[in-house]
PDB file of N, CA and C in Angstrom:
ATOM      1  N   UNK A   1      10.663  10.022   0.703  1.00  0.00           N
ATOM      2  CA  UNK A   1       9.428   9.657   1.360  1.00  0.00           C
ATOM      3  C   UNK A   1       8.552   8.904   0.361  1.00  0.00           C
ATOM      4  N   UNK A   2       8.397   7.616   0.882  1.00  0.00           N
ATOM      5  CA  UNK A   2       7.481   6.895  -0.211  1.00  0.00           C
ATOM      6  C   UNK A   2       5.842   7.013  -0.358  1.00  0.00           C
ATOM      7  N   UNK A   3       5.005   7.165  -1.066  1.00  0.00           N
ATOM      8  CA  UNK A   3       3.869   7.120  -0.724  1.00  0.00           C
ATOM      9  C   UNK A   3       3.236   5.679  -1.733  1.00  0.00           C
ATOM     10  N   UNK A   4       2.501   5.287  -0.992  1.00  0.00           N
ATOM     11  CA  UNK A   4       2.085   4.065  -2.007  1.00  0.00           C
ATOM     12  C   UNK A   4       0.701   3.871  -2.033  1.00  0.00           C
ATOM     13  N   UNK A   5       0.117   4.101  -2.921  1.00  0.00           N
ATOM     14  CA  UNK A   5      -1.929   3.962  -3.369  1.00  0.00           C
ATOM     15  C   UNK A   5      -1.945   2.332  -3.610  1.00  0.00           C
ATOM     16  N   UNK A   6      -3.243   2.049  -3.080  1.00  0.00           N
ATOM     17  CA  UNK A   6      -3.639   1.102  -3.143  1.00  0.00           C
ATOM     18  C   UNK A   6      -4.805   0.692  -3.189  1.00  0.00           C
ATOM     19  N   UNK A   7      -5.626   0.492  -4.195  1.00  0.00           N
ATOM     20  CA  UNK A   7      -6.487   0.151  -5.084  1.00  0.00           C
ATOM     21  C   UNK A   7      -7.707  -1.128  -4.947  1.00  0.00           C
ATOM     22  N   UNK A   8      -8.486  -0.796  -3.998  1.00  0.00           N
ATOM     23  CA  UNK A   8      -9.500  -2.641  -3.819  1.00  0.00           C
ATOM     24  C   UNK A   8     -10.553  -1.560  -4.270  1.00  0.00           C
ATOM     25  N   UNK A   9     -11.671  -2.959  -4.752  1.00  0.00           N
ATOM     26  CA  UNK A   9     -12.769  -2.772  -4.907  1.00  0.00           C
ATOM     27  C   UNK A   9     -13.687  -2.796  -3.751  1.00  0.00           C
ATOM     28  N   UNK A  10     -14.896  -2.011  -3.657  1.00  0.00           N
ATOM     29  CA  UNK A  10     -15.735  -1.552  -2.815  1.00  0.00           C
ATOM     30  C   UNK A  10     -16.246  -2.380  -2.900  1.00  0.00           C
ATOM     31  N   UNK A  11     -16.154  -4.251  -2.411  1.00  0.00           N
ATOM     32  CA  UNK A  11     -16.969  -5.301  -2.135  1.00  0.00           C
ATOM     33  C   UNK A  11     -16.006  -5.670  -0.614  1.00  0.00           C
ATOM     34  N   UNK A  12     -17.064  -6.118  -0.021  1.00  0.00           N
ATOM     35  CA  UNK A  12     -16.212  -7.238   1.474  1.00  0.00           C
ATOM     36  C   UNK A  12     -15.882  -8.523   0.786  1.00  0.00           C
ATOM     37  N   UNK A  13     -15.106  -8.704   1.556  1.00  0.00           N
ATOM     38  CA  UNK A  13     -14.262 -10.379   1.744  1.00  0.00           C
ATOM     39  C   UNK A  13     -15.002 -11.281   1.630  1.00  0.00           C
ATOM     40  N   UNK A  14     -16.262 -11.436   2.347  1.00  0.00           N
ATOM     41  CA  UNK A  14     -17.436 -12.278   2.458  1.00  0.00           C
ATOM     42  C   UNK A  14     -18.830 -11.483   2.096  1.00  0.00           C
ATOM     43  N   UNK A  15     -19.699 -12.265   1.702  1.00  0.00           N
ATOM     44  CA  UNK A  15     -20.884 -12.158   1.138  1.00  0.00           C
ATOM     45  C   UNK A  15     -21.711 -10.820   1.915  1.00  0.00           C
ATOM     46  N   UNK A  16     -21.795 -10.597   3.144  1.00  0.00           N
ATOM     47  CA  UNK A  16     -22.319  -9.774   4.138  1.00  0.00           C
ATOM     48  C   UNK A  16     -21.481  -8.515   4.423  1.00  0.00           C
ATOM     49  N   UNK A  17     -20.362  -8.167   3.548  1.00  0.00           N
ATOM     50  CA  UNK A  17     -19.438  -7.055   3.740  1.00  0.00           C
ATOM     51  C   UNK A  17     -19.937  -6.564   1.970  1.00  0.00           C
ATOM     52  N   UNK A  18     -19.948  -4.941   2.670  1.00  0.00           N
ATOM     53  CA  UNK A  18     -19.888  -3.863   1.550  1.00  0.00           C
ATOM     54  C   UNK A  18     -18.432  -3.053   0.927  1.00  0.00           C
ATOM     55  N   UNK A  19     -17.342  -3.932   2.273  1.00  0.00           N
ATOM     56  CA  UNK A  19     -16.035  -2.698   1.855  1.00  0.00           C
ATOM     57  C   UNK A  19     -14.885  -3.668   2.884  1.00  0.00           C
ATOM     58  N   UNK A  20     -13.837  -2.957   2.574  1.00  0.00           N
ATOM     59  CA  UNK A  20     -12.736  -3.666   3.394  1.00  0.00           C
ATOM     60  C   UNK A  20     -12.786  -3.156   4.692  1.00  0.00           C
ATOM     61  N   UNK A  21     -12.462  -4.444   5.479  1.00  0.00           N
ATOM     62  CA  UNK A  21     -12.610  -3.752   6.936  1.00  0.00           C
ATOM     63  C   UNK A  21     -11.590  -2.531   7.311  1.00  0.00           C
ATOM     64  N   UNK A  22     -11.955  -1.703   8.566  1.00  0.00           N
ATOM     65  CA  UNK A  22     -10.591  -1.025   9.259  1.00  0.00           C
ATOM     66  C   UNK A  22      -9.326  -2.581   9.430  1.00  0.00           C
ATOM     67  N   UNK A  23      -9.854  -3.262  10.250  1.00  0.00           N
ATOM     68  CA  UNK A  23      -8.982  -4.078  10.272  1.00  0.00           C
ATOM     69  C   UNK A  23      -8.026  -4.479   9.020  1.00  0.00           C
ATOM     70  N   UNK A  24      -8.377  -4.882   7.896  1.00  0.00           N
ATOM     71  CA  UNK A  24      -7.863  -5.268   6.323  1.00  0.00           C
ATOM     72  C   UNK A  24      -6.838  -4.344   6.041  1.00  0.00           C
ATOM     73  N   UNK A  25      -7.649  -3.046   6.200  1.00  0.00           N
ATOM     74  CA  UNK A  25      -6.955  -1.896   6.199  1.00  0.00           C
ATOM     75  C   UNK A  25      -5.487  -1.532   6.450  1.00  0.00           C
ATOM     76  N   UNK A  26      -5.963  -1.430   7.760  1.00  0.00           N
ATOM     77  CA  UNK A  26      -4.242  -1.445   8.873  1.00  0.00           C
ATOM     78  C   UNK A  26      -3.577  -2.109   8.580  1.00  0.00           C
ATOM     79  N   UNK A  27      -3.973  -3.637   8.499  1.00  0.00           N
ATOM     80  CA  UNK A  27      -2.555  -4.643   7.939  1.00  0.00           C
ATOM     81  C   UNK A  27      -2.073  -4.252   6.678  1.00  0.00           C
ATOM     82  N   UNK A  28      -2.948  -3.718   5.765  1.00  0.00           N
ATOM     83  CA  UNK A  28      -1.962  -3.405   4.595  1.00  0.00           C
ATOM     84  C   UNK A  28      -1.445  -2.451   4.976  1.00  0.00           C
ATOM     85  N   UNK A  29      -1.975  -1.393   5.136  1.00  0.00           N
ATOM     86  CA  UNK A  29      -0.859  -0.375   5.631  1.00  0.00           C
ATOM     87  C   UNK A  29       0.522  -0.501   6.387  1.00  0.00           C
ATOM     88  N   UNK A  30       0.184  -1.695   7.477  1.00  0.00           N
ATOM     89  CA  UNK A  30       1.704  -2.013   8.549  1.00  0.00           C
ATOM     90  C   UNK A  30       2.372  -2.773   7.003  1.00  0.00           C
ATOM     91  N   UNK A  31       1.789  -3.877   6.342  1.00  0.00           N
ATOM     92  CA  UNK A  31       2.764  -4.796   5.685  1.00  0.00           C
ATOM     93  C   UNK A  31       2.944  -4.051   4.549  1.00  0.00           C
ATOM     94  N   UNK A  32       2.338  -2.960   3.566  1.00  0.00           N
ATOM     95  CA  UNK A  32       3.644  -2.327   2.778  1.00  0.00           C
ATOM     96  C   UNK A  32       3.941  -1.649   3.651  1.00  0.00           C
ATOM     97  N   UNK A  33       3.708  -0.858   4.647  1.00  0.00           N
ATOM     98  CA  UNK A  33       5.227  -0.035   5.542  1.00  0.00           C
ATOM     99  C   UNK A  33       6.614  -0.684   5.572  1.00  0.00           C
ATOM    100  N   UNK A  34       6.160  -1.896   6.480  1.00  0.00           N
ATOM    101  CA  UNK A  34       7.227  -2.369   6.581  1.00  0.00           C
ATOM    102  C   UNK A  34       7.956  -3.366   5.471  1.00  0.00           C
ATOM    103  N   UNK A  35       7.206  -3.756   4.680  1.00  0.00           N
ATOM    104  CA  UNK A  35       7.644  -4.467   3.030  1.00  0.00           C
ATOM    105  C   UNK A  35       9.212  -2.967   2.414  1.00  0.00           C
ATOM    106  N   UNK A  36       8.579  -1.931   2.819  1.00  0.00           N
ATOM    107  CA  UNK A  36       9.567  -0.714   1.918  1.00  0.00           C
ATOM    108  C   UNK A  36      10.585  -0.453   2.947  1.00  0.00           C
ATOM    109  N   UNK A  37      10.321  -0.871   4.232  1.00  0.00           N
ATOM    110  CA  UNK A  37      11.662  -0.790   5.493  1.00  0.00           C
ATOM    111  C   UNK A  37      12.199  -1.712   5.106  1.00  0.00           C
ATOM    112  N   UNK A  38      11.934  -2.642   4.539  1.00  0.00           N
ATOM    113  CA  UNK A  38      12.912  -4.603   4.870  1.00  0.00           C
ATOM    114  C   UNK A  38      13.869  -4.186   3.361  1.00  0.00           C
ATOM    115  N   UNK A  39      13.153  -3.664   2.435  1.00  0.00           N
ATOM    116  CA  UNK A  39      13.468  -3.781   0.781  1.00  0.00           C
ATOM    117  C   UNK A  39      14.015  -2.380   0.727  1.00  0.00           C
ATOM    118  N   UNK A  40      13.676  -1.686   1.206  1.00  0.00           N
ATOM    119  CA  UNK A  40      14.182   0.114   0.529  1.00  0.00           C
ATOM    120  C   UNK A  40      14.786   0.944   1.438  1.00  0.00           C
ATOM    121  N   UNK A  41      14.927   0.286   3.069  1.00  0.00           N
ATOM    122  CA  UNK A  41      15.007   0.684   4.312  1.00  0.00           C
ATOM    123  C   UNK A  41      14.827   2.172   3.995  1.00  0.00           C
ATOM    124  N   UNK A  42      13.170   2.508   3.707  1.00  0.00           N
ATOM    125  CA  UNK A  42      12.843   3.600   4.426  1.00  0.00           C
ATOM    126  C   UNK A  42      12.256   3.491   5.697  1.00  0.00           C
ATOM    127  N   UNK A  43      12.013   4.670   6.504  1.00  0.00           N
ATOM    128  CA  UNK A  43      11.474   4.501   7.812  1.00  0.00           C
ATOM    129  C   UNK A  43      10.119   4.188   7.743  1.00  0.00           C
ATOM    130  N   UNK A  44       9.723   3.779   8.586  1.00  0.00           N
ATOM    131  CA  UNK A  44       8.325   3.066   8.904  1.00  0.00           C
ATOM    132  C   UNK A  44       7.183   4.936   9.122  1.00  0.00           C
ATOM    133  N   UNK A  45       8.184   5.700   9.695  1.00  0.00           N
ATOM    134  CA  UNK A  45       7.084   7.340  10.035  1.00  0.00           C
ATOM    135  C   UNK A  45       7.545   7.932   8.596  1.00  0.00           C
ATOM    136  N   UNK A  46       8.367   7.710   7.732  1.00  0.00           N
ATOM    137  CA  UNK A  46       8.290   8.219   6.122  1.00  0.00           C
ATOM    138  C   UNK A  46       7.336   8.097   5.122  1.00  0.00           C
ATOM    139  N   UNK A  47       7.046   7.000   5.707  1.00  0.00           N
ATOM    140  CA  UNK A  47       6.088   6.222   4.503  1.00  0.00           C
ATOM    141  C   UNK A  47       4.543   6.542   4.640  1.00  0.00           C
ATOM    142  N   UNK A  48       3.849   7.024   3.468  1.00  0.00           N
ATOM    143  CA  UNK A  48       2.190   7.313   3.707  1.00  0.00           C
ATOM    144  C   UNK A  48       2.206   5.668   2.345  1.00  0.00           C
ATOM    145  N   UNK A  49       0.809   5.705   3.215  1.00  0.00           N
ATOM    146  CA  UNK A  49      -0.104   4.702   2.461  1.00  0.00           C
ATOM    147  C   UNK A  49      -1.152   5.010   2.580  1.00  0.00           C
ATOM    148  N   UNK A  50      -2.007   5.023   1.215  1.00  0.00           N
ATOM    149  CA  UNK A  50      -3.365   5.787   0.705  1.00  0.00           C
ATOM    150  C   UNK A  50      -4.071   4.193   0.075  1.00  0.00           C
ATOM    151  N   UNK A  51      -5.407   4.150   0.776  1.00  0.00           N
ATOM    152  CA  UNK A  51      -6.146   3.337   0.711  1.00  0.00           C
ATOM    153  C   UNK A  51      -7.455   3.854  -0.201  1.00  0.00           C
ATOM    154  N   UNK A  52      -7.268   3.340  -1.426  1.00  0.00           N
ATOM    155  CA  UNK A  52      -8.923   4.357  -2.456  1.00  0.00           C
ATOM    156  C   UNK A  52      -9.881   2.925  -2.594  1.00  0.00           C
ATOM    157  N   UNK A  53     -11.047   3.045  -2.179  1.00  0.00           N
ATOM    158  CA  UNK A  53     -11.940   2.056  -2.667  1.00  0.00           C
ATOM    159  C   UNK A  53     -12.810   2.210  -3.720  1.00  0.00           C
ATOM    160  N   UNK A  54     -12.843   1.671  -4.180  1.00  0.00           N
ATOM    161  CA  UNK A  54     -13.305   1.755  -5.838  1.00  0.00           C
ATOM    162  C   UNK A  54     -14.646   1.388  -6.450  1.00  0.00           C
ATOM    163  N   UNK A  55     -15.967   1.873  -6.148  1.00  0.00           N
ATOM    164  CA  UNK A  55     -17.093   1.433  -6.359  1.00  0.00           C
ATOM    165  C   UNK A  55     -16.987   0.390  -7.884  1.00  0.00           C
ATOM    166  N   UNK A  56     -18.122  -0.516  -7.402  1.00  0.00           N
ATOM    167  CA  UNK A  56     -17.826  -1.980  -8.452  1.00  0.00           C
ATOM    168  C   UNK A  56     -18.108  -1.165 -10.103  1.00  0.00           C
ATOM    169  N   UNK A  57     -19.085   0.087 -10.022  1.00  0.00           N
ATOM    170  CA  UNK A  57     -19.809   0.547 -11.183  1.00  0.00           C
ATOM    171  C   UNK A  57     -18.624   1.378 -11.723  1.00  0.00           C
ATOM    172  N   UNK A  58     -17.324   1.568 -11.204  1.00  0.00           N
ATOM    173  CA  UNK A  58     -16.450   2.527 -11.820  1.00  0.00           C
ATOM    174  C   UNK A  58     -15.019   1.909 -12.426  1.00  0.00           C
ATOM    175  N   UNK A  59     -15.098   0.451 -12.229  1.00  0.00           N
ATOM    176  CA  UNK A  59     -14.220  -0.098 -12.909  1.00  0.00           C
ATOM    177  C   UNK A  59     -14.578  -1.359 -13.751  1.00  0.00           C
ATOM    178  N   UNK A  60     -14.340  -1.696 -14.855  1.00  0.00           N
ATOM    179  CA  UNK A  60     -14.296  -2.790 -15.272  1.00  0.00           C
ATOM    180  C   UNK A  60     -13.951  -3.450 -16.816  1.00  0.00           C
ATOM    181  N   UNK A  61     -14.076  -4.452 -17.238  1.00  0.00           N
ATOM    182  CA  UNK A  61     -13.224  -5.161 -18.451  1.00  0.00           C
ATOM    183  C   UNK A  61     -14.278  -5.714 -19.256  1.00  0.00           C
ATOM    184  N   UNK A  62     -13.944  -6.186 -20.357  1.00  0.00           N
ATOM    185  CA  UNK A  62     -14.325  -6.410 -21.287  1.00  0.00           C
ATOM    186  C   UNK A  62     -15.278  -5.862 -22.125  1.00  0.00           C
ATOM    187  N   UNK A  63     -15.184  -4.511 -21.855  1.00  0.00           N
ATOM    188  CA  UNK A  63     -16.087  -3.124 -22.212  1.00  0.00           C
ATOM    189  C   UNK A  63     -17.126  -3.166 -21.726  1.00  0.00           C
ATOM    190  N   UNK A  64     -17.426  -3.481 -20.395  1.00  0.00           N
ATOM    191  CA  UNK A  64     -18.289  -3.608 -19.816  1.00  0.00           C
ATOM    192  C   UNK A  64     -17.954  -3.189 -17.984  1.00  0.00           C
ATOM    193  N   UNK A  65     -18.893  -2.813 -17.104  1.00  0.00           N
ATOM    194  CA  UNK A  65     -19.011  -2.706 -15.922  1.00  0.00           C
ATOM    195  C   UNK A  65     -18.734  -3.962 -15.073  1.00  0.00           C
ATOM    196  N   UNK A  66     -18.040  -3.539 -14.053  1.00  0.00           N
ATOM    197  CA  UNK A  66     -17.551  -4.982 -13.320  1.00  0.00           C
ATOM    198  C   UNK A  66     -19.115  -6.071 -13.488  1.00  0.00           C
ATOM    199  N   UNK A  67     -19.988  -5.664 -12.479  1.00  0.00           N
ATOM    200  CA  UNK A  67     -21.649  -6.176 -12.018  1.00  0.00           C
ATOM    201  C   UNK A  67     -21.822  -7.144 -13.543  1.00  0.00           C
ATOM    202  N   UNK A  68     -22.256  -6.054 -14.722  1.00  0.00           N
ATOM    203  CA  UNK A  68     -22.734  -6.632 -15.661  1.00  0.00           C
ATOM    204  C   UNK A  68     -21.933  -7.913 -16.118  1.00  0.00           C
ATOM    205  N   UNK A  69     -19.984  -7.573 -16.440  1.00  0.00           N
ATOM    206  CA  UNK A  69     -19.288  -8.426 -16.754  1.00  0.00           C
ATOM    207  C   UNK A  69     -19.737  -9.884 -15.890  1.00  0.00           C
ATOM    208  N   UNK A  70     -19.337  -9.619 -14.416  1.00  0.00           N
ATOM    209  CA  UNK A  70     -19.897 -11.228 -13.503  1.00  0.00           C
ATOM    210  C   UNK A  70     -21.020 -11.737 -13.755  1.00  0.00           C
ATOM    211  N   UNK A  71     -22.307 -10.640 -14.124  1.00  0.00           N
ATOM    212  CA  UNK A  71     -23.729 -11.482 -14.746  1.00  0.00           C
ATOM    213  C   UNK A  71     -23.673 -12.212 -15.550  1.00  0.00           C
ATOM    214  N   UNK A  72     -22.684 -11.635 -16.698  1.00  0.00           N
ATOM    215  CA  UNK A  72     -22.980 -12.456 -17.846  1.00  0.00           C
ATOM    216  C   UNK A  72     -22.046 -13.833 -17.688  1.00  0.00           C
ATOM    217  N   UNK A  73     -20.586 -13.308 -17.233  1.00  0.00           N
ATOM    218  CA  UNK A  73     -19.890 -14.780 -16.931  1.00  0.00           C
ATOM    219  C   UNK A  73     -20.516 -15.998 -15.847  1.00  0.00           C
ATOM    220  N   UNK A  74     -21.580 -15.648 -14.859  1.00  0.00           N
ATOM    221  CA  UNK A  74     -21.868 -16.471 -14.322  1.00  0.00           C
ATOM    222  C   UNK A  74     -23.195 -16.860 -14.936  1.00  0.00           C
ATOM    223  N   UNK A  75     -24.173 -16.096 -16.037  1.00  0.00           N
ATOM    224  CA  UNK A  75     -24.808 -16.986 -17.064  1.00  0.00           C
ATOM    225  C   UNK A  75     -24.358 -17.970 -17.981  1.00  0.00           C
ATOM    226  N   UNK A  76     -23.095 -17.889 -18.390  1.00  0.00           N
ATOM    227  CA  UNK A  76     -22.716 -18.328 -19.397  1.00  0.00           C
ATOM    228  C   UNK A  76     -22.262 -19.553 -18.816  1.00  0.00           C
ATOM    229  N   UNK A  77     -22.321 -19.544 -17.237  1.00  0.00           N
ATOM    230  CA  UNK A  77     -21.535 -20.986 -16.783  1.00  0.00           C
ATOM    231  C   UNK A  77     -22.697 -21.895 -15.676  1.00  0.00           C
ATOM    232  N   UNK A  78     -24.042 -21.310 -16.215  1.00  0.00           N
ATOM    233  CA  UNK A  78     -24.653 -22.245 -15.973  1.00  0.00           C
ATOM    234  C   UNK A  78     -25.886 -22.859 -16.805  1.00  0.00           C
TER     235      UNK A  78
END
């Protein structure tokens, strides 16, 4: 039984979204389901898929917080 996590950040697609839609959602869920039926032929009712959204303040690079990191890269480029 496969289970597969999957990892977005807690921003929308577009400017006016806070999170991934239900819709966004489901399709990932159907397309790795069925990505691990086509490649691993497990069953499509075997498979869990776990969707974690990831507030922007709890991940980020360059030793810094996602927010702050984009402030400064989009100062630096104008």
């Amino acid at each position: 039984m496969p289970i597969v996590t999957i990892q977005v950040t807690r921003e929308g697609t577009t400017p006016d979204r806070q999170s991934v839609t239900s819709e966004e959602k489901a399709s990932l869920i159907k397309g790795v389901s069925e990505l691990l039926r086509d490649v691993l032929n497990k069953p499509l009712d075997a498979t869990f898929v776990i969707i974690e959204e990831v507030e922007l303040d709890n991940w980020g690079w360059g030793g810094m917080q996602v927010p702050e990191y984009r402030r400064r890269r989009a100062a630096k480029t104008t």
